[in-house]
C-alpha atoms as a PDB file:
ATOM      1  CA  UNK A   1       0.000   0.000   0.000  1.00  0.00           C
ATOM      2  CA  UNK A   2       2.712   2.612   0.572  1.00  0.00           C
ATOM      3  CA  UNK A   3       4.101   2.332  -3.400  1.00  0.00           C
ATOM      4  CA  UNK A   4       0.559   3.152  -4.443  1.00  0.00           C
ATOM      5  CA  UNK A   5       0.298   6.044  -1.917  1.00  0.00           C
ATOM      6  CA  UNK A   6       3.924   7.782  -2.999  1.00  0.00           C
ATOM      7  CA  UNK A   7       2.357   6.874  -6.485  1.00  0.00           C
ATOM      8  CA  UNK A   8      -0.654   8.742  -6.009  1.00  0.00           C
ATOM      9  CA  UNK A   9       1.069  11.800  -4.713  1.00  0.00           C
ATOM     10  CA  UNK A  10       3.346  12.020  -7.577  1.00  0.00           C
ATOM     11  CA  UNK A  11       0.231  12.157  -9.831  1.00  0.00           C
ATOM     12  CA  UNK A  12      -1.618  14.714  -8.538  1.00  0.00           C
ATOM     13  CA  UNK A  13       1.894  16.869  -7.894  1.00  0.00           C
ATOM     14  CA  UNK A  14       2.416  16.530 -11.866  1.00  0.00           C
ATOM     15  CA  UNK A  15      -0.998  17.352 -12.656  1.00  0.00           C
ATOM     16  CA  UNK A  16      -1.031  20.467 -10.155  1.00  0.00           C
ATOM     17  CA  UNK A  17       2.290  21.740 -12.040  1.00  0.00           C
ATOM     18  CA  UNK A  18       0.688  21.021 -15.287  1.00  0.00           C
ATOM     19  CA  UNK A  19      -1.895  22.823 -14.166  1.00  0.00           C
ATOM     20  CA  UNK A  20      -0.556  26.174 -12.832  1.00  0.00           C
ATOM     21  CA  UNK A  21       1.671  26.028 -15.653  1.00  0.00           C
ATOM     22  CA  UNK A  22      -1.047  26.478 -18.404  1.00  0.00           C
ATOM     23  CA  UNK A  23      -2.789  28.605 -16.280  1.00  0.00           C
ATOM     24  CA  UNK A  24       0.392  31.033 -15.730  1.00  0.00           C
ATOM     25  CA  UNK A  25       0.789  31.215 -19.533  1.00  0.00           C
ATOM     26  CA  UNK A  26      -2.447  32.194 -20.320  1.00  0.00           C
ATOM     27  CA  UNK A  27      -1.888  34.881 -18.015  1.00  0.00           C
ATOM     28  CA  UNK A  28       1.388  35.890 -19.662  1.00  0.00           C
ATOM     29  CA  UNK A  29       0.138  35.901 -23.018  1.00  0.00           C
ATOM     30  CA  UNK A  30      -3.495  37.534 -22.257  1.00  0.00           C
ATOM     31  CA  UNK A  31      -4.822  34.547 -23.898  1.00  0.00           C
ATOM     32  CA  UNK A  32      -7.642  32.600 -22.739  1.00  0.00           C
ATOM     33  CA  UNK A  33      -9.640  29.129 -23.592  1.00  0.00           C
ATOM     34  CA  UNK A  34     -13.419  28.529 -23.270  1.00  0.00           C
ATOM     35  CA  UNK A  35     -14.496  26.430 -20.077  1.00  0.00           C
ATOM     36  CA  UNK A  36     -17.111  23.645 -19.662  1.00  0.00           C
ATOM     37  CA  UNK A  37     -20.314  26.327 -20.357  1.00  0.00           C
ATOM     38  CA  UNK A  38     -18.641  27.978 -23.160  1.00  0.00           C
ATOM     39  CA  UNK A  39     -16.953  31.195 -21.453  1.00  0.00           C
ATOM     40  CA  UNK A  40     -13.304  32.532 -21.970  1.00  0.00           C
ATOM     41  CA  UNK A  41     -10.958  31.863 -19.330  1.00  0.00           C
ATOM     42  CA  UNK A  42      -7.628  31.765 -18.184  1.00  0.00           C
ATOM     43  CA  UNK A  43      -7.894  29.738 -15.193  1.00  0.00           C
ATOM     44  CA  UNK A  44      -9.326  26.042 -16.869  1.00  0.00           C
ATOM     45  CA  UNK A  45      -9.168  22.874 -15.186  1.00  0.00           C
ATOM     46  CA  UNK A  46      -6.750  20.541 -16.594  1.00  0.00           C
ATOM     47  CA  UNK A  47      -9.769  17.920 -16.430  1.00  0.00           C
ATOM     48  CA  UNK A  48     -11.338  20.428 -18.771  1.00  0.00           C
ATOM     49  CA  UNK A  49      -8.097  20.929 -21.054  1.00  0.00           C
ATOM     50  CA  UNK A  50      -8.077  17.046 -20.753  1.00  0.00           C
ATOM     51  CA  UNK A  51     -11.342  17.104 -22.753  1.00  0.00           C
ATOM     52  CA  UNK A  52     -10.616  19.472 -24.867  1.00  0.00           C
ATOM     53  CA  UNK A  53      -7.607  17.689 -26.496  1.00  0.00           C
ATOM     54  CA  UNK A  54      -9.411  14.076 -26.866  1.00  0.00           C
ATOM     55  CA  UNK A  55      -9.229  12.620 -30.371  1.00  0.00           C
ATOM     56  CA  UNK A  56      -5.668  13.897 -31.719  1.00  0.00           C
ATOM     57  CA  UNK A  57      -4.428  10.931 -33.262  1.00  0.00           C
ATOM     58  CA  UNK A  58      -0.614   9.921 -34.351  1.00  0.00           C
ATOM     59  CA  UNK A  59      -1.501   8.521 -37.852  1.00  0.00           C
ATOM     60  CA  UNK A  60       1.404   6.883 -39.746  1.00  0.00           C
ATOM     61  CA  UNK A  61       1.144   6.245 -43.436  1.00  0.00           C
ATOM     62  CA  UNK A  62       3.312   4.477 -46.160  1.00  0.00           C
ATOM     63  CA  UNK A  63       4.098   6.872 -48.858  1.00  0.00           C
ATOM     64  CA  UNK A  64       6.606   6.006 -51.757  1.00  0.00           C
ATOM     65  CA  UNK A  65       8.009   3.787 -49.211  1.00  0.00           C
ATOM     66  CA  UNK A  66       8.401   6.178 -46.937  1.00  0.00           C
ATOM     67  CA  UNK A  67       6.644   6.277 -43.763  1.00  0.00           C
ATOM     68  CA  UNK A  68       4.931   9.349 -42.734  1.00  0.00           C
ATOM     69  CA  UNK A  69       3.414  10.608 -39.732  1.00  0.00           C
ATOM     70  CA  UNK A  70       1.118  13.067 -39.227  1.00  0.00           C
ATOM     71  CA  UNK A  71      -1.096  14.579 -36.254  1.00  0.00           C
ATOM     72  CA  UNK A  72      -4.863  14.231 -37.034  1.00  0.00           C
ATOM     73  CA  UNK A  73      -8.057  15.723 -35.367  1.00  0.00           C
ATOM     74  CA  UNK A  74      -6.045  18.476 -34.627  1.00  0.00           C
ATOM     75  CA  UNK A  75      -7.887  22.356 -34.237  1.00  0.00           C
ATOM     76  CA  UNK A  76      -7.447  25.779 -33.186  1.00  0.00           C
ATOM     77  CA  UNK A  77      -7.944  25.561 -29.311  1.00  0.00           C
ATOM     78  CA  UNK A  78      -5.901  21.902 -29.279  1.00  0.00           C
ATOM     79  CA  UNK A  79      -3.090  24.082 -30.857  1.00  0.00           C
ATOM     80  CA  UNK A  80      -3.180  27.011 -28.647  1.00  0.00           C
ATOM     81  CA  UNK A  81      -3.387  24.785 -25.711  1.00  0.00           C
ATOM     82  CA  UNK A  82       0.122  22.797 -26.876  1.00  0.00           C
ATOM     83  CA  UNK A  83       1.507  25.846 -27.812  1.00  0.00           C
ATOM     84  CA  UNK A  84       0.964  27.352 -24.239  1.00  0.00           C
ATOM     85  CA  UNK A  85       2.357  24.385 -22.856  1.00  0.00           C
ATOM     86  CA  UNK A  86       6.044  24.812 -24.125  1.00  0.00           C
ATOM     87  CA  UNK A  87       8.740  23.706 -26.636  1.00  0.00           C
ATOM     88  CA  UNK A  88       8.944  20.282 -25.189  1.00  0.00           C
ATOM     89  CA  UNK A  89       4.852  19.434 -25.689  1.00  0.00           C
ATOM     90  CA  UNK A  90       5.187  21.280 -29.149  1.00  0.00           C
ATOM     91  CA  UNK A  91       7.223  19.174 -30.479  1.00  0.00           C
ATOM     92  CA  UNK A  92       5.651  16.257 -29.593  1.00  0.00           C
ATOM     93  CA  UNK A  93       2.457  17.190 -31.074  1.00  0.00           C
ATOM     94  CA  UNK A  94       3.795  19.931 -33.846  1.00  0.00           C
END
């Protein structure tokens, strides 16, 4: 039981950075994302952001013998929100 405690902390610390850190760069910038009843913020939830970024898709295809991968289901706000998050999550998902 005392892994899965530690385990559980660690979680919720990484989510709470996550967190404050989106939340601090919306700030910075002046930007701001919609919340769960559709009004601009700049204080979301990650459980909200969570939602917001469901369906992007890594999609690999065979061209020419060539594989190449490409980001689907990707949108405006999805983009913002990796783009607020830093260099490292852009280029992951960019």
């Amino acid at each position: 039981m005392p892994e899965l405690f530690c385990d559980n902390h660690l979680t919720l610390m990484v989510y709470s950075v996550a967190e404050w850190k989106l939340r601090e760069r919306l700030k910075e910038t002046g930007e701001t994302i919609r919340n769960q009843i559709k009004k601009q913020t700049q204080k979301p939830t990650l459980k909200w952001v969570f939602t917001l970024m469901r369906g992007i898709t890594e999609v690999k295809i065979e061209v020419e013998s060539k594989v190449v991968t490409q980001i689907a289901n990707m949108d405006e706000v999805k983009d913002k929100i990796i783009r607020l998050m830093g260099i490292n999550c852009e280029k992951y998902y960019i």
